[in-house]
N, C-alpha and C. Protein backbone atom coordinates (compact mmCIF):
# COMPACT_ATOMS: atom_id res chain seq x y z
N UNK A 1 -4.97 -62.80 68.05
CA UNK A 1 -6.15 -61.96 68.02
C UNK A 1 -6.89 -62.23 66.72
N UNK A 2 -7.88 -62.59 66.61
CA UNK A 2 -8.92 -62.70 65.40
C UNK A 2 -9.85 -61.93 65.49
N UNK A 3 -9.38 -60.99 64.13
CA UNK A 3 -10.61 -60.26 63.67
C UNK A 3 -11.45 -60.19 62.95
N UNK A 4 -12.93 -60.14 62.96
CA UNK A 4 -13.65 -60.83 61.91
C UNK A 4 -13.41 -59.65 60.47
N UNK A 5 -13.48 -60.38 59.30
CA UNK A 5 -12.90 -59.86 58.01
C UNK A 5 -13.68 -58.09 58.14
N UNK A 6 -14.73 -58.26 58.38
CA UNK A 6 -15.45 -56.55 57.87
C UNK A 6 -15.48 -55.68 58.92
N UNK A 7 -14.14 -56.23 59.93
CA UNK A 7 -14.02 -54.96 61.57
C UNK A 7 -12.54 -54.98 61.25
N UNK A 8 -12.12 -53.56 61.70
CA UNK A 8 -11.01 -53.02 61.65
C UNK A 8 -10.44 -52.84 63.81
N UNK A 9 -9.44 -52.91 63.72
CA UNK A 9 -9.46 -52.96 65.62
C UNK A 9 -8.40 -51.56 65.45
N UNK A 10 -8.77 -50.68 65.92
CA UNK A 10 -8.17 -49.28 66.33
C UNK A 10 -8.11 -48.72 67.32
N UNK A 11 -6.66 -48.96 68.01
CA UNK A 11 -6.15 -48.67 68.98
C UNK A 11 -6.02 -47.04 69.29
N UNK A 12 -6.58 -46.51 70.39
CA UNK A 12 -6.46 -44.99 70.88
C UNK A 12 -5.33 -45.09 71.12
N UNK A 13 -4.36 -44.05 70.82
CA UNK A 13 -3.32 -43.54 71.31
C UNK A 13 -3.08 -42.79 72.50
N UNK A 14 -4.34 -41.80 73.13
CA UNK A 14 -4.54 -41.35 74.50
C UNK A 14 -4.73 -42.27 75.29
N UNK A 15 -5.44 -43.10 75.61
CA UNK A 15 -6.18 -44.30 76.60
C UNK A 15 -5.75 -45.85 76.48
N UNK A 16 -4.84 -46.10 75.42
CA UNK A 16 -4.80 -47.62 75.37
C UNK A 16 -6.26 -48.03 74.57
N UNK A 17 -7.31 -47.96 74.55
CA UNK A 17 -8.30 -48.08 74.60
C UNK A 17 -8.87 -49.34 72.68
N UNK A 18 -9.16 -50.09 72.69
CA UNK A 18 -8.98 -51.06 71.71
C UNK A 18 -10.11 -50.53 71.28
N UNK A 19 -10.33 -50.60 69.69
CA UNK A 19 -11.70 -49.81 69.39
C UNK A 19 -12.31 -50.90 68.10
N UNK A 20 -12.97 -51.35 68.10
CA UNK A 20 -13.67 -51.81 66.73
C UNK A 20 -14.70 -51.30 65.84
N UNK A 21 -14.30 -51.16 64.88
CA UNK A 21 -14.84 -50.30 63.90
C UNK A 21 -15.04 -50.91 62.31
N UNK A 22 -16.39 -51.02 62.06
CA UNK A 22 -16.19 -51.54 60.56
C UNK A 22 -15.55 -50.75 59.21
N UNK A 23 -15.49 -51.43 58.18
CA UNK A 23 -14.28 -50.94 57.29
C UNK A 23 -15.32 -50.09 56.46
N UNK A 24 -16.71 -50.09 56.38
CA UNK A 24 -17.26 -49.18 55.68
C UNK A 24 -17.34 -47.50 56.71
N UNK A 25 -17.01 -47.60 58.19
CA UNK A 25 -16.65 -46.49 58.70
C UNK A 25 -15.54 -45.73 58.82
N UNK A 26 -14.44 -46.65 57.90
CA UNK A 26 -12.76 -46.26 58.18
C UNK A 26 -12.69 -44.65 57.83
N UNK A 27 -13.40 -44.28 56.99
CA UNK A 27 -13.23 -42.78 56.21
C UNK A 27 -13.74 -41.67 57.23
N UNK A 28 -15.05 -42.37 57.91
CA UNK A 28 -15.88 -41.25 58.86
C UNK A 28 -14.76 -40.47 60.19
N UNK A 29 -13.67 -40.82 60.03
CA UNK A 29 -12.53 -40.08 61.06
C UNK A 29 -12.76 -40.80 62.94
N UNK A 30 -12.69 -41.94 62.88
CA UNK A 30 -13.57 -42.66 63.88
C UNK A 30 -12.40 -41.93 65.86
N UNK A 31 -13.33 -41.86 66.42
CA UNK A 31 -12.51 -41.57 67.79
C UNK A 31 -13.42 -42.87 68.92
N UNK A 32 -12.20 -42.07 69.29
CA UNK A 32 -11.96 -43.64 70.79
C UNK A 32 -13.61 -43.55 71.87
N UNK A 33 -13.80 -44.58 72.16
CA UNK A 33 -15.19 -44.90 72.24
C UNK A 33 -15.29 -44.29 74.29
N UNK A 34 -13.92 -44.38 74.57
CA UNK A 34 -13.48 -44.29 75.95
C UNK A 34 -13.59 -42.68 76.30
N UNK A 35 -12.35 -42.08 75.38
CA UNK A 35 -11.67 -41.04 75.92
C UNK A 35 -12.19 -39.88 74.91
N UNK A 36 -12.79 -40.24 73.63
CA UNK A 36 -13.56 -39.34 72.84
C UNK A 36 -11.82 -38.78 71.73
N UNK A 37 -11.36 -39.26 71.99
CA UNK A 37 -9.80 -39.16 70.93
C UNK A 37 -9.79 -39.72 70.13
N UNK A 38 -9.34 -38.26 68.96
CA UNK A 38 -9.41 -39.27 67.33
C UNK A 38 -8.03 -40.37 67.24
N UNK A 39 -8.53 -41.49 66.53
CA UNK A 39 -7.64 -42.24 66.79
C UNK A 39 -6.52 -42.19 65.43
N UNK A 40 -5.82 -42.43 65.58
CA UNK A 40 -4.38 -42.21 64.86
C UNK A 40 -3.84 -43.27 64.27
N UNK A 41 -4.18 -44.30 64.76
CA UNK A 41 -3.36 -45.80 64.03
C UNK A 41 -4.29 -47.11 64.23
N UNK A 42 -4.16 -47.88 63.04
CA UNK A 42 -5.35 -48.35 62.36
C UNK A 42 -4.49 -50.01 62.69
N UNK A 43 -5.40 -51.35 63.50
CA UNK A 43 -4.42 -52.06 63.21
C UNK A 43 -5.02 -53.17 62.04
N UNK A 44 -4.58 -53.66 61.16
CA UNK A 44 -5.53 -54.39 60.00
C UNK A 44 -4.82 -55.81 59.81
N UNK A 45 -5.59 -56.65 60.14
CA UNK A 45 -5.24 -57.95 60.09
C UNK A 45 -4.74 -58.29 58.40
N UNK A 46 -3.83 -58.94 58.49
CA UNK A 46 -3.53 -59.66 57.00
C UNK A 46 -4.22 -60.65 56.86
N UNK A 47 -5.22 -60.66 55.81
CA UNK A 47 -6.00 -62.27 55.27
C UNK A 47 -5.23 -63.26 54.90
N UNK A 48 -4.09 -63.02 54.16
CA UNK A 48 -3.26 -64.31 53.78
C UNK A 48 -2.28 -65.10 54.95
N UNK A 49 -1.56 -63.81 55.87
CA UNK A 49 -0.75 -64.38 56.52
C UNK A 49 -1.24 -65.13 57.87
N UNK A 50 -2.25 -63.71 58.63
CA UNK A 50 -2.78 -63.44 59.54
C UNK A 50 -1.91 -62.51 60.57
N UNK A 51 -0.62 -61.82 59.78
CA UNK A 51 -0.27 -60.81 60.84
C UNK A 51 -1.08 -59.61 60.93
N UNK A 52 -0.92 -58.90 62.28
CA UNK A 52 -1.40 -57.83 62.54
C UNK A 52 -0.63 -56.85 61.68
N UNK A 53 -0.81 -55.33 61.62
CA UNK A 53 -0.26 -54.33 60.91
C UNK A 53 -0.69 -52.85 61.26
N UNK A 54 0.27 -52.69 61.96
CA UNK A 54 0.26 -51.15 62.45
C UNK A 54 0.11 -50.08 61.50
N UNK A 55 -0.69 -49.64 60.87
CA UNK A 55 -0.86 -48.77 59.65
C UNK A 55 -1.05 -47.08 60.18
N UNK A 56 -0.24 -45.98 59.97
CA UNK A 56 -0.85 -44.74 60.36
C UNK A 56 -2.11 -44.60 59.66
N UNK A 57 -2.95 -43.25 60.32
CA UNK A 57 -4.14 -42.75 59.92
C UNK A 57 -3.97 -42.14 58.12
N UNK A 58 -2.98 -41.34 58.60
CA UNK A 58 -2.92 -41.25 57.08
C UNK A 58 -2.56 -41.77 55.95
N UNK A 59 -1.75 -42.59 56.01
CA UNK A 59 -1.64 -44.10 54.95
C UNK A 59 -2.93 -44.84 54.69
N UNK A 60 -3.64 -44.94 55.90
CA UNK A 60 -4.91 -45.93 54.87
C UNK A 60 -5.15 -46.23 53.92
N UNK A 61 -5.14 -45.07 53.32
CA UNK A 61 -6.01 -44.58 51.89
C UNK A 61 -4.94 -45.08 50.95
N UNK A 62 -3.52 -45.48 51.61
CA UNK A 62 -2.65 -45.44 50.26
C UNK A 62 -2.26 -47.03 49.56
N UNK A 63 -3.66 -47.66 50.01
CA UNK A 63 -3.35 -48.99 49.46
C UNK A 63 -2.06 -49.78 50.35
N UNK A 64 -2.27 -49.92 51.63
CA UNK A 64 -0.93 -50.56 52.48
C UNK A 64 -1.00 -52.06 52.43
N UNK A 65 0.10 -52.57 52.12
CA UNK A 65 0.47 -53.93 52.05
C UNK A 65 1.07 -54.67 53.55
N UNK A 66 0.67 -56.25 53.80
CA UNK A 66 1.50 -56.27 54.81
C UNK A 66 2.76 -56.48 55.21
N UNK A 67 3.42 -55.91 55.99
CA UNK A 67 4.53 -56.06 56.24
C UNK A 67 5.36 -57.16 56.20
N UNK A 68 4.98 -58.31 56.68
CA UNK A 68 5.23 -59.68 56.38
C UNK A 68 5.85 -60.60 55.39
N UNK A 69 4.22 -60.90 54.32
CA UNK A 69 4.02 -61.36 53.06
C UNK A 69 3.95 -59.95 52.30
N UNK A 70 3.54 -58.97 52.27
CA UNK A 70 3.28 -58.18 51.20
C UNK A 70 2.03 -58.15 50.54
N UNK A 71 1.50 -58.98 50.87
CA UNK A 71 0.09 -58.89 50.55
C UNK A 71 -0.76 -57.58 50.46
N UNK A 72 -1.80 -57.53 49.81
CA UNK A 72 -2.72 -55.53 49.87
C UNK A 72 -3.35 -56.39 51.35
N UNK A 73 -3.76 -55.27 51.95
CA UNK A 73 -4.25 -55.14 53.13
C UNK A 73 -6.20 -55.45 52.88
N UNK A 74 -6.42 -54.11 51.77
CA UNK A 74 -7.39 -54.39 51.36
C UNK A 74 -7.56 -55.09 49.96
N UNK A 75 -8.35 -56.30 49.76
CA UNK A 75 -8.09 -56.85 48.57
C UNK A 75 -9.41 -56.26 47.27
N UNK A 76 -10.24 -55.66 47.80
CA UNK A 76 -10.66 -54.99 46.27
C UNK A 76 -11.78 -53.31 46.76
N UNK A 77 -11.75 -52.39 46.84
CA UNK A 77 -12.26 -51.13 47.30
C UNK A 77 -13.58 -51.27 46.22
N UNK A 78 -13.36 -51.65 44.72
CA UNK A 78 -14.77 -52.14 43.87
C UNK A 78 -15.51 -53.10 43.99
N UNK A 79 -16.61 -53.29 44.44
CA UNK A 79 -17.08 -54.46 44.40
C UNK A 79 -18.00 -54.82 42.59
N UNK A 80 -18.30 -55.81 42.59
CA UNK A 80 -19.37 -56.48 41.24
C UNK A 80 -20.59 -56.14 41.43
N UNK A 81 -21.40 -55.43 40.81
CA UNK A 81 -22.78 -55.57 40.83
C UNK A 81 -23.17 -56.80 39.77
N UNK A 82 -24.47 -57.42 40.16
CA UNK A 82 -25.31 -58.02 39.33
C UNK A 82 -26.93 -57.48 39.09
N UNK A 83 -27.43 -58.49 38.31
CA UNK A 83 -28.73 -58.04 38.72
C UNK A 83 -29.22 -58.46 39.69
N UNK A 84 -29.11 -59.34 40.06
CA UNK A 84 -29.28 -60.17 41.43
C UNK A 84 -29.21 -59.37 43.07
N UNK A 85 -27.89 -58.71 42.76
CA UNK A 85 -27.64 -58.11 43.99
C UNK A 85 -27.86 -56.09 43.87
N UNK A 86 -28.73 -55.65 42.54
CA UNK A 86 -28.36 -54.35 42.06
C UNK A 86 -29.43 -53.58 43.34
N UNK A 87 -30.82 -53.99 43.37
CA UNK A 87 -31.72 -53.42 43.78
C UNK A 87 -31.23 -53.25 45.46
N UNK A 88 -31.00 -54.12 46.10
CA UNK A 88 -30.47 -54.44 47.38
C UNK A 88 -29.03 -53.82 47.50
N UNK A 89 -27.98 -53.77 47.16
CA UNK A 89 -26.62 -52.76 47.28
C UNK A 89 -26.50 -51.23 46.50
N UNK A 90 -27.61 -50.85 45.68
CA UNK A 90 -27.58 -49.58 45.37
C UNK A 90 -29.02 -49.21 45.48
N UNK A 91 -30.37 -49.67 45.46
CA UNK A 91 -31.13 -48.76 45.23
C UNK A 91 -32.24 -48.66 46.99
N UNK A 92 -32.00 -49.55 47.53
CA UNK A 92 -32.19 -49.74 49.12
C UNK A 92 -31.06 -49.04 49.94
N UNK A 93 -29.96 -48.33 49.64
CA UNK A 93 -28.91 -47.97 50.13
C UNK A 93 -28.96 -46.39 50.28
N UNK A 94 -28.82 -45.87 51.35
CA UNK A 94 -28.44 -44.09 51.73
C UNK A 94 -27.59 -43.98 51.14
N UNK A 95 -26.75 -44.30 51.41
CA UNK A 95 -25.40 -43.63 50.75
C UNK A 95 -25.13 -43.34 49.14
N UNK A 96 -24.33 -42.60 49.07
CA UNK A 96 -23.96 -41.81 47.49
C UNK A 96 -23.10 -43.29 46.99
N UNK A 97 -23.66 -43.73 45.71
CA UNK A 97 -23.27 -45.63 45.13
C UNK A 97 -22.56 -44.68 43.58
N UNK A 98 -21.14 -44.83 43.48
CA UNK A 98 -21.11 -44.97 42.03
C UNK A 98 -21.25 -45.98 41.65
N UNK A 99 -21.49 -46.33 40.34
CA UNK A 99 -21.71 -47.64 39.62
C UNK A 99 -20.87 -47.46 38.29
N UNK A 100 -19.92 -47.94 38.01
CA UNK A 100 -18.85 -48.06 36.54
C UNK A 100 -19.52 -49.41 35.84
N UNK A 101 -20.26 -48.64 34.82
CA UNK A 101 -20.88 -49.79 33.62
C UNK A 101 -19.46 -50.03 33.04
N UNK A 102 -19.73 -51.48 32.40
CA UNK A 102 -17.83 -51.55 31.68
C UNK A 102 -18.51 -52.65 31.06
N UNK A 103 -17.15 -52.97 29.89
CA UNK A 103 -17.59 -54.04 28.86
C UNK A 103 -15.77 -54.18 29.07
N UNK A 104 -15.74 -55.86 28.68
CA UNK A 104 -14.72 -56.76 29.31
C UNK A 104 -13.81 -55.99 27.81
N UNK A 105 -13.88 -56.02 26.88
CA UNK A 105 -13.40 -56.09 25.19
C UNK A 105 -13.48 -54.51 24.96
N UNK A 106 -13.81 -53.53 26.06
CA UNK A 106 -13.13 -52.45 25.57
C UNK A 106 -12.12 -51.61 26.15
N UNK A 107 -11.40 -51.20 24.94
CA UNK A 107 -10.25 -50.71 25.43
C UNK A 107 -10.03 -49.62 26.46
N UNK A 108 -11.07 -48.36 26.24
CA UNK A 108 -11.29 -47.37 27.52
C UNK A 108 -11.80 -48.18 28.81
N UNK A 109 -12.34 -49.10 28.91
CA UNK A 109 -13.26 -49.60 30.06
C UNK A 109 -11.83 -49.96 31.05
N UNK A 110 -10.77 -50.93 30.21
CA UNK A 110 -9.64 -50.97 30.89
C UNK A 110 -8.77 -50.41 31.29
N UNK A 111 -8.57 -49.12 30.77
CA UNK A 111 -7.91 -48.03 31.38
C UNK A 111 -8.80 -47.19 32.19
N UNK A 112 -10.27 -47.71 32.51
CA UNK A 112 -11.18 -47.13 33.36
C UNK A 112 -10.97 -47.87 34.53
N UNK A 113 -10.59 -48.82 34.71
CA UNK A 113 -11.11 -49.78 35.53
C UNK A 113 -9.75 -49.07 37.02
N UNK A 114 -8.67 -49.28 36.70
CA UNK A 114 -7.52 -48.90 37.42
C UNK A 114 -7.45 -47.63 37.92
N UNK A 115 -8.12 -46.46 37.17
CA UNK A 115 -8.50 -45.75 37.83
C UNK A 115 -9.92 -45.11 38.77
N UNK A 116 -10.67 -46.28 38.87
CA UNK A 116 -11.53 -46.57 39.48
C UNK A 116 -10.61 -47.40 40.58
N UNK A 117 -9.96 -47.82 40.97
CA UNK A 117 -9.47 -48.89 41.64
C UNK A 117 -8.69 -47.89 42.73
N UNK A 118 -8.06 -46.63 42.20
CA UNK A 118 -7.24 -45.74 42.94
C UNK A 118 -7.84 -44.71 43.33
N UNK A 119 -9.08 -44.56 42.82
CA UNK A 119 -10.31 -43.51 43.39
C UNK A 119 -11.03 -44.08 44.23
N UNK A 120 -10.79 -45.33 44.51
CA UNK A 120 -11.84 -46.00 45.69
C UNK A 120 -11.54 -45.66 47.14
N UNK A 121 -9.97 -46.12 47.51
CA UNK A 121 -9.92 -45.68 48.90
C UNK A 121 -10.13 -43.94 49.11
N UNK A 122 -9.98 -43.07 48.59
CA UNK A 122 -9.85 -41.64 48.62
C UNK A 122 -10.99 -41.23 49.16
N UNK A 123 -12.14 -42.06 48.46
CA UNK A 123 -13.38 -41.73 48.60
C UNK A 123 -14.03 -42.75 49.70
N UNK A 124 -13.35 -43.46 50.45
CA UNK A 124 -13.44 -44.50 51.39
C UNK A 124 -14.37 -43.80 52.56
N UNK A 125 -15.87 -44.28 52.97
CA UNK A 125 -16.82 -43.83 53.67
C UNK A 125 -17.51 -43.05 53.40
N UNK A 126 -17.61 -42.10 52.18
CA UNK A 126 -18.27 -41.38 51.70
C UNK A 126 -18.77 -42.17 50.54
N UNK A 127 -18.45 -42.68 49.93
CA UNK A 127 -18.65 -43.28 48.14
C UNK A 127 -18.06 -44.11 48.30
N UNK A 128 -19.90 -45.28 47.88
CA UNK A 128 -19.18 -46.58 47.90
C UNK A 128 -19.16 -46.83 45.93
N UNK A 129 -18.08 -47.58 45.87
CA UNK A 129 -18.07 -47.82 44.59
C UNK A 129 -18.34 -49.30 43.57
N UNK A 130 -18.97 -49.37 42.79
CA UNK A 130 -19.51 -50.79 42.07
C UNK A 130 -18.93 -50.80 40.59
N UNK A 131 -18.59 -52.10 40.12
CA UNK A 131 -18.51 -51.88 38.64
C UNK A 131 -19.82 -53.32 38.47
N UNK A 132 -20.09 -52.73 37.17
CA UNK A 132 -21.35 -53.65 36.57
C UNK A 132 -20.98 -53.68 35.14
N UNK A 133 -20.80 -55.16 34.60
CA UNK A 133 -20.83 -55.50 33.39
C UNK A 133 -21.57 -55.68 32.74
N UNK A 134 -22.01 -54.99 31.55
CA UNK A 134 -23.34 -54.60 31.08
C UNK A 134 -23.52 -55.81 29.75
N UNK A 135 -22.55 -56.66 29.56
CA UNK A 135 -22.59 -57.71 28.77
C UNK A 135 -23.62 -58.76 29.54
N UNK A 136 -23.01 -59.02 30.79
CA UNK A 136 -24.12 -60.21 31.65
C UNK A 136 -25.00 -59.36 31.92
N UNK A 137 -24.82 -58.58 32.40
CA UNK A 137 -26.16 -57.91 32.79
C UNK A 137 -26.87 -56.25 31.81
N UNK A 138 -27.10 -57.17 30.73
CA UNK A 138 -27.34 -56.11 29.26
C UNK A 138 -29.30 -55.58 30.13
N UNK A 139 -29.68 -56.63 30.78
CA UNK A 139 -31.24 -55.99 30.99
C UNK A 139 -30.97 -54.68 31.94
N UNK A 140 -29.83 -54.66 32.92
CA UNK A 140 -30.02 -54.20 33.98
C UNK A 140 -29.06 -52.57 33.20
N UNK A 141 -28.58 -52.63 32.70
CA UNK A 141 -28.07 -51.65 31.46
C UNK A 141 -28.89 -50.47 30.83
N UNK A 142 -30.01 -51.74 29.97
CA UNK A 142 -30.68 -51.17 29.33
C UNK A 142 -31.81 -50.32 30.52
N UNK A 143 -31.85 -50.49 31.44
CA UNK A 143 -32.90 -49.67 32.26
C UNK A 143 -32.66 -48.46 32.53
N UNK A 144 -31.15 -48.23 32.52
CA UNK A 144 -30.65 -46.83 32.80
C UNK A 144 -30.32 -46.41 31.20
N UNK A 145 -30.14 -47.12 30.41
CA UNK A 145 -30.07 -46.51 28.98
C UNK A 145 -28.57 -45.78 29.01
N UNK A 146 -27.87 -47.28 29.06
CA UNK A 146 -26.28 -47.77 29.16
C UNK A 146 -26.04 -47.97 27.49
N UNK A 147 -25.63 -47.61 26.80
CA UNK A 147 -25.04 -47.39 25.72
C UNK A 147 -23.86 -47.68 25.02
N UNK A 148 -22.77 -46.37 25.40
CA UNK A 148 -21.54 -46.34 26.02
C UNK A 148 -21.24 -47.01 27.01
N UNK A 149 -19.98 -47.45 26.57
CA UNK A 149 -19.20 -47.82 28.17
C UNK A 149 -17.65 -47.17 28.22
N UNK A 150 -17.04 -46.79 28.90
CA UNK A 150 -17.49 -46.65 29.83
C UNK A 150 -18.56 -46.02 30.54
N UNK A 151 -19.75 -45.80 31.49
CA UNK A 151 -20.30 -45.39 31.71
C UNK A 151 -20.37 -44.72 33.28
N UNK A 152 -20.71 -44.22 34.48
CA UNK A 152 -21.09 -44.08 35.17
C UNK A 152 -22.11 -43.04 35.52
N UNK A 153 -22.79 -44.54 36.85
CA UNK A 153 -24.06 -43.73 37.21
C UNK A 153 -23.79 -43.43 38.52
N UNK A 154 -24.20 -42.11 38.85
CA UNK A 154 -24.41 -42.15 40.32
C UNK A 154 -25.79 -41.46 40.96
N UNK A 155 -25.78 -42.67 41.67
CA UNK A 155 -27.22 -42.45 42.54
C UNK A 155 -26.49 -41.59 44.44
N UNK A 156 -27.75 -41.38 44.56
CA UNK A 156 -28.27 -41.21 46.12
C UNK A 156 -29.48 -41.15 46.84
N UNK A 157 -29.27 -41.98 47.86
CA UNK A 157 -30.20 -42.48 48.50
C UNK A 157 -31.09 -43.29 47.62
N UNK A 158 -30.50 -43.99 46.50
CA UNK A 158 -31.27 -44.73 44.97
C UNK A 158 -31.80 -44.42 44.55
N UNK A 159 -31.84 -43.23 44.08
CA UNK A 159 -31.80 -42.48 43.04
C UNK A 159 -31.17 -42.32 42.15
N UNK A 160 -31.26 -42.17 40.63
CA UNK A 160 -29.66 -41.76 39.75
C UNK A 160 -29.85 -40.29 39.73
N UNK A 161 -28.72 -39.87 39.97
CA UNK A 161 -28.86 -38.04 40.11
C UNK A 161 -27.92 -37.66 38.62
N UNK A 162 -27.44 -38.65 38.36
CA UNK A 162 -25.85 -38.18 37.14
C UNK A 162 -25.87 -39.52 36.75
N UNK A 163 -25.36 -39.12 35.15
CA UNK A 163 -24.82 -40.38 34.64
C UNK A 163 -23.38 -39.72 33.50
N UNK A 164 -22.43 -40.21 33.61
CA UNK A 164 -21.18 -39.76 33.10
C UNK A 164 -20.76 -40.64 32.18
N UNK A 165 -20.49 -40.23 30.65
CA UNK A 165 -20.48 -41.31 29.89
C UNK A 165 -18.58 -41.20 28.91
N UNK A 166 -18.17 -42.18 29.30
CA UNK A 166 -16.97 -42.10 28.53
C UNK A 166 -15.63 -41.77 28.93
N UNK A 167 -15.50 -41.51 30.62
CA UNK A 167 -14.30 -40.49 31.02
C UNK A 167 -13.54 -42.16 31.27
N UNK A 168 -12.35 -41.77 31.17
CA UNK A 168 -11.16 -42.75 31.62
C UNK A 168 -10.38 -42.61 32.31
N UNK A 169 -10.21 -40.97 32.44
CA UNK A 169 -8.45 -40.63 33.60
C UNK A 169 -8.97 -40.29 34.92
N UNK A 170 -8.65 -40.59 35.76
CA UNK A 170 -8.66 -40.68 37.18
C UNK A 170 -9.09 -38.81 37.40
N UNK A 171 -8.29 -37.68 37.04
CA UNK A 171 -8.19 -36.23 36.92
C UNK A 171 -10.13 -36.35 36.59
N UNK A 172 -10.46 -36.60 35.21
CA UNK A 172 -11.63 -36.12 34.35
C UNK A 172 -13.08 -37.04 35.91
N UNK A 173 -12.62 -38.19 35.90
CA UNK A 173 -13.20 -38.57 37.03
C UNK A 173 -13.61 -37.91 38.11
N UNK A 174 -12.50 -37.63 39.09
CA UNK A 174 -12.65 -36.58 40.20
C UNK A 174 -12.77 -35.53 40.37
N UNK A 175 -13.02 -34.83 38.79
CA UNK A 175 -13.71 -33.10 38.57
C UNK A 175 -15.31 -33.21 38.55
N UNK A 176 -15.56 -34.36 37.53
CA UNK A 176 -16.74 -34.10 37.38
C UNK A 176 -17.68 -34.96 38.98
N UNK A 177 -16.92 -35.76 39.88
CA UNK A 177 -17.46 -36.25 40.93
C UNK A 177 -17.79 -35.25 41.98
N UNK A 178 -16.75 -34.15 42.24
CA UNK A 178 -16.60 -33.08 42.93
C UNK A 178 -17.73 -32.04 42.20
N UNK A 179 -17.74 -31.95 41.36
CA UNK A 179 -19.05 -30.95 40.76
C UNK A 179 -20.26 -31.55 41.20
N UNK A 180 -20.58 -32.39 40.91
CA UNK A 180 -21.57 -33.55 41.47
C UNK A 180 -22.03 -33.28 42.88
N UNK A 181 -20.75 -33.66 44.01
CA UNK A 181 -21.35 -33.46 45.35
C UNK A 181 -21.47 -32.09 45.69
N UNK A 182 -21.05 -31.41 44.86
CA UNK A 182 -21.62 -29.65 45.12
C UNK A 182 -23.00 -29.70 45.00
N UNK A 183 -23.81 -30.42 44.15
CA UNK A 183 -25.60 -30.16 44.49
C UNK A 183 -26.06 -30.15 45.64
């Protein structure tokens, strides 16, 4: 069975019923296209090996490796912004975009980065997440009046609604994100 890299194939558990679903919908709680049943088990192709992988619903989120090789299932929940690609993946975009400004040579940015990495699936379909290096891209920085790093901005619907300057622990992260989507 070949699945193309950005579809997930999710099997109904009521109906048999084979479901394809992209990986930016995995979070939206997806049901069976047949029988209207939420579906329960996720199957996710391995990129390295190419085995299939029976994953429950509620594991998703927990970073699952494949069974096989061991490989991550998903290989990065952050993607890179540039300037190249900033206007087109965050400011043309509905959805709520964090963006983690970071500098390669500092020491908070790297203990930012990992917990950005474990806040990604949690927030999987709701918040998509970007890191942007404000060294290569110092113009695209200076427009939001990037300073500090660590930094984050978050927009919606491209807009910046918040900009959060300096947090590192995963906890200080997901208080002030949760205050945030209370507006």
């Amino acid at each position: 069975m070949n699945v193309p890299k950005q579809d997930l194939i999710v099997r109904c558990l009521k109906c048999g019923q084979k479901n394809r679903i992209s990986r930016e919908h995995l979070g939206d709680r997806p049901f069976c296209g047949r029988c209207g049943a939420s579906l329960d088990e996720i199957y996710i192709q391995c990129l390295r090996c190419g085995r299939i992988n029976r994953i429950p619903e509620g594991q998703v989120h927990d970073l699952p490796r494949c069974g096989k090789c061991g490989a991550p299932l998903y290989t990065d929940y952050v993607l890179d912004l540039s300037e190249e690609n900033f206007e087109r993946e965050v400011l043309e975009r509905d959805e709520t975009i964090l963006v983690c400004c970071w500098t390669p040579d500092s020491d908070l940015c790297r203990r930012a980065m990992p917990a950005l990495t474990k806040l990604a699936p949690k927030y999987l379909g709701n918040l998509k997440l970007y890191r942007l290096n404000v060294i290569e891209n110092y113009e695209l920085a200076a427009r939001y009046s990037v300073e500090e790093t660590p930094a984050y901005l978050l927009f919606k619907k491209g807009i910046l609604i918040e900009t959060i300057v300096g947090i590192a622990s995963l906890a200080d992260l997901e208080k002030n994100l949760r205050a945030i989507s209370r507006r």
